[in-house]
Protein backbone atom coordinates (compact mmCIF):
# COMPACT_ATOMS: atom_id res chain seq x y z
CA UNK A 1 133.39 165.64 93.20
CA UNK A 2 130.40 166.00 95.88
CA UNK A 3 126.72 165.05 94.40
CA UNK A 4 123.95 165.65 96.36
CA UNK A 5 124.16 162.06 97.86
CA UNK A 6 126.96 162.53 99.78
CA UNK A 7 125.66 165.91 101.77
CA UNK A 8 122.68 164.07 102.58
CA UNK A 9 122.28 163.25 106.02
CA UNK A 10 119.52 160.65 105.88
CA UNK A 11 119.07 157.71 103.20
CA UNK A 12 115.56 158.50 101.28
CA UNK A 13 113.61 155.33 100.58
CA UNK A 14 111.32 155.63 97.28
CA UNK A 15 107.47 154.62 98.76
CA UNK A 16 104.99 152.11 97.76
CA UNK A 17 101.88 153.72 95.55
CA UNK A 18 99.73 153.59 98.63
CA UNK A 19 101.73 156.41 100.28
CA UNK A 20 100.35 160.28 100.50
CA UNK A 21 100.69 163.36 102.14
CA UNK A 22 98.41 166.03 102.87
CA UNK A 23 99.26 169.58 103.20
CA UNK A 24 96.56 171.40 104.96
CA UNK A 25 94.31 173.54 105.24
CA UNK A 26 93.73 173.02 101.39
CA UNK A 27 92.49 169.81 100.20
CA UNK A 28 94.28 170.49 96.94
CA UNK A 29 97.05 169.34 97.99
CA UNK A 30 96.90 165.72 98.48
CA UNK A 31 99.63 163.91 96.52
CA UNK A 32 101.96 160.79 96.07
CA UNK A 33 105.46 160.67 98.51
CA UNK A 34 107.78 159.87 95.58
CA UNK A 35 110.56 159.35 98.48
CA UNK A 36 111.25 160.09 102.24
CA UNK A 37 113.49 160.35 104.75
CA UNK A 38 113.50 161.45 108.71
CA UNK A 39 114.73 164.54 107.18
CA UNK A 40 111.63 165.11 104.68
CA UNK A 41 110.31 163.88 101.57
CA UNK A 42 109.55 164.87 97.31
CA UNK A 43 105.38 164.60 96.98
CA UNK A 44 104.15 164.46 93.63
CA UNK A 45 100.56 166.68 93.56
CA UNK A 46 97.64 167.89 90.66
CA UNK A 47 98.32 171.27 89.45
CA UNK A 48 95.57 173.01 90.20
CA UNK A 49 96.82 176.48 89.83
CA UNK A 50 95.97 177.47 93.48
CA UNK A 51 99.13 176.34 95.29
CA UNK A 52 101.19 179.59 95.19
CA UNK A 53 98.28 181.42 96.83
CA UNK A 54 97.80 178.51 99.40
CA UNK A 55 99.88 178.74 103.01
CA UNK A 56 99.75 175.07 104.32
CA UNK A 57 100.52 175.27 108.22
CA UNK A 58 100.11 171.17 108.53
CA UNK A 59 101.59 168.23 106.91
CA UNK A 60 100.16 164.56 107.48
CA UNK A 61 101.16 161.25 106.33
CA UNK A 62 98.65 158.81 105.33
CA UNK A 63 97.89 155.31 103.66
CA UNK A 64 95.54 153.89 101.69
CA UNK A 65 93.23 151.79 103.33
CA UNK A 66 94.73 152.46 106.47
CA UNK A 67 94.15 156.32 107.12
CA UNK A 68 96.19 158.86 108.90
CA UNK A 69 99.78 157.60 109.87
CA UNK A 70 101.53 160.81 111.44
CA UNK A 71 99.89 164.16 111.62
CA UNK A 72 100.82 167.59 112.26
CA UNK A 73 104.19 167.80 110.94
CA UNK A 74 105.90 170.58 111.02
CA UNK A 75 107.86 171.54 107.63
CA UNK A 76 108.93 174.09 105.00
CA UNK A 77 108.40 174.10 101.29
CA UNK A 78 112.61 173.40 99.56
CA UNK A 79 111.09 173.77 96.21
CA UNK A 80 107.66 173.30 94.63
CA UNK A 81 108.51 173.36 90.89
CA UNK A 82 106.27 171.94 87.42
CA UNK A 83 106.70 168.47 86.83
CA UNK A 84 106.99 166.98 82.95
CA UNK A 85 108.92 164.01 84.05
CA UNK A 86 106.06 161.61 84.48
CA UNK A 87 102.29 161.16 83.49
CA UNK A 88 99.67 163.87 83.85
CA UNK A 89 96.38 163.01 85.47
CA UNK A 90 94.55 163.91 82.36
CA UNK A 91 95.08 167.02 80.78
CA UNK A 92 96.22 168.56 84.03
CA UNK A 93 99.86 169.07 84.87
CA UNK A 94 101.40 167.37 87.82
CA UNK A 95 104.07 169.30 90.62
CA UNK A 96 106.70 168.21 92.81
CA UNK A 97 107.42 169.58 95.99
CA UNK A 98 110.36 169.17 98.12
CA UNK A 99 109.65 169.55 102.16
CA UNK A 100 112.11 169.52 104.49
CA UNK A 101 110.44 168.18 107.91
CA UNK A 102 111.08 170.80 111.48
CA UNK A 103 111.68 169.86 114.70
CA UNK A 104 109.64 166.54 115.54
CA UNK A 105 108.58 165.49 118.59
CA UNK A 106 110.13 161.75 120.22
CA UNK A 107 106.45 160.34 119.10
CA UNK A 108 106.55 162.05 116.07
CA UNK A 109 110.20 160.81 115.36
CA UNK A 110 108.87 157.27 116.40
CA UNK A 111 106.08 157.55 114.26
CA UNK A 112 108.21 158.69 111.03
CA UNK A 113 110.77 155.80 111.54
CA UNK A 114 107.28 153.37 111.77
CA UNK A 115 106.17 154.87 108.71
CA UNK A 116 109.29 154.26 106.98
CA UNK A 117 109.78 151.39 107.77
CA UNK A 118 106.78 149.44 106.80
CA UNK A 119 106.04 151.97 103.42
CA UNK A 120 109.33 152.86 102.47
CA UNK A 121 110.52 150.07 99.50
CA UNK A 122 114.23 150.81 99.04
CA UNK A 123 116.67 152.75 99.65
CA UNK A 124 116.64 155.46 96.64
CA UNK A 125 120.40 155.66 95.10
């Protein structure tokens, strides 16, 4: 019996609700990291119906109050799917997108092990 937990190769800490990422060019696309790992992390985003037509090329990390953590990440989209398992901001949907992070530089690694370690909360089971 394998569960997705066991082919994981990096624990995935659930974040504090100060925690975003920013997928750019599109301002859109600002959301709340759910979870994260060195591997990647689950953002949860507004649905405002532009995201299929939108190619990000740039992922950044960021806190509030504190700005821009890590920037320029590179990264590919798992799975960007509806989400109905939380609130809505409004009457507007919410979606939740899986990224899986590319090759990072040593400063970049550095940075993402900083970042996890002061915003990640616990270790998501």
């Amino acid at each position: 019996m394998n569960d997705k937990q066991d082919r994981r190769r990096h624990k995935r800490y659930r974040t504090g609700e100060d925690a975003f990422s920013v997928l750019s060019p599109s301002p859109s696309a600002l959301g709340r990291i759910e979870d994260i790992s060195m591997g990647g992390l689950i953002v949860r985003y507004l649905d405002l119906g532009q995201e299929e037509k939108t190619a990000h090329s740039h992922l950044s990390l960021l806190v509030t109050g504190q700005g821009i953590q890590l920037e320029n990440i590179p990264f590919r989209t798992v799975s960007d799917q509806r989400d109905t398992s939380g609130p809505t901001f409004g009457s507007l949907p919410m979606r939740r997108r899986h990224i899986e992070f590319g090759e990072l530089t040593g400063e970049q690694r550095e940075l993402l092990e900083r970042f996890i370690a002061l915003h990640g909360v616990q270790e998501k089971k």
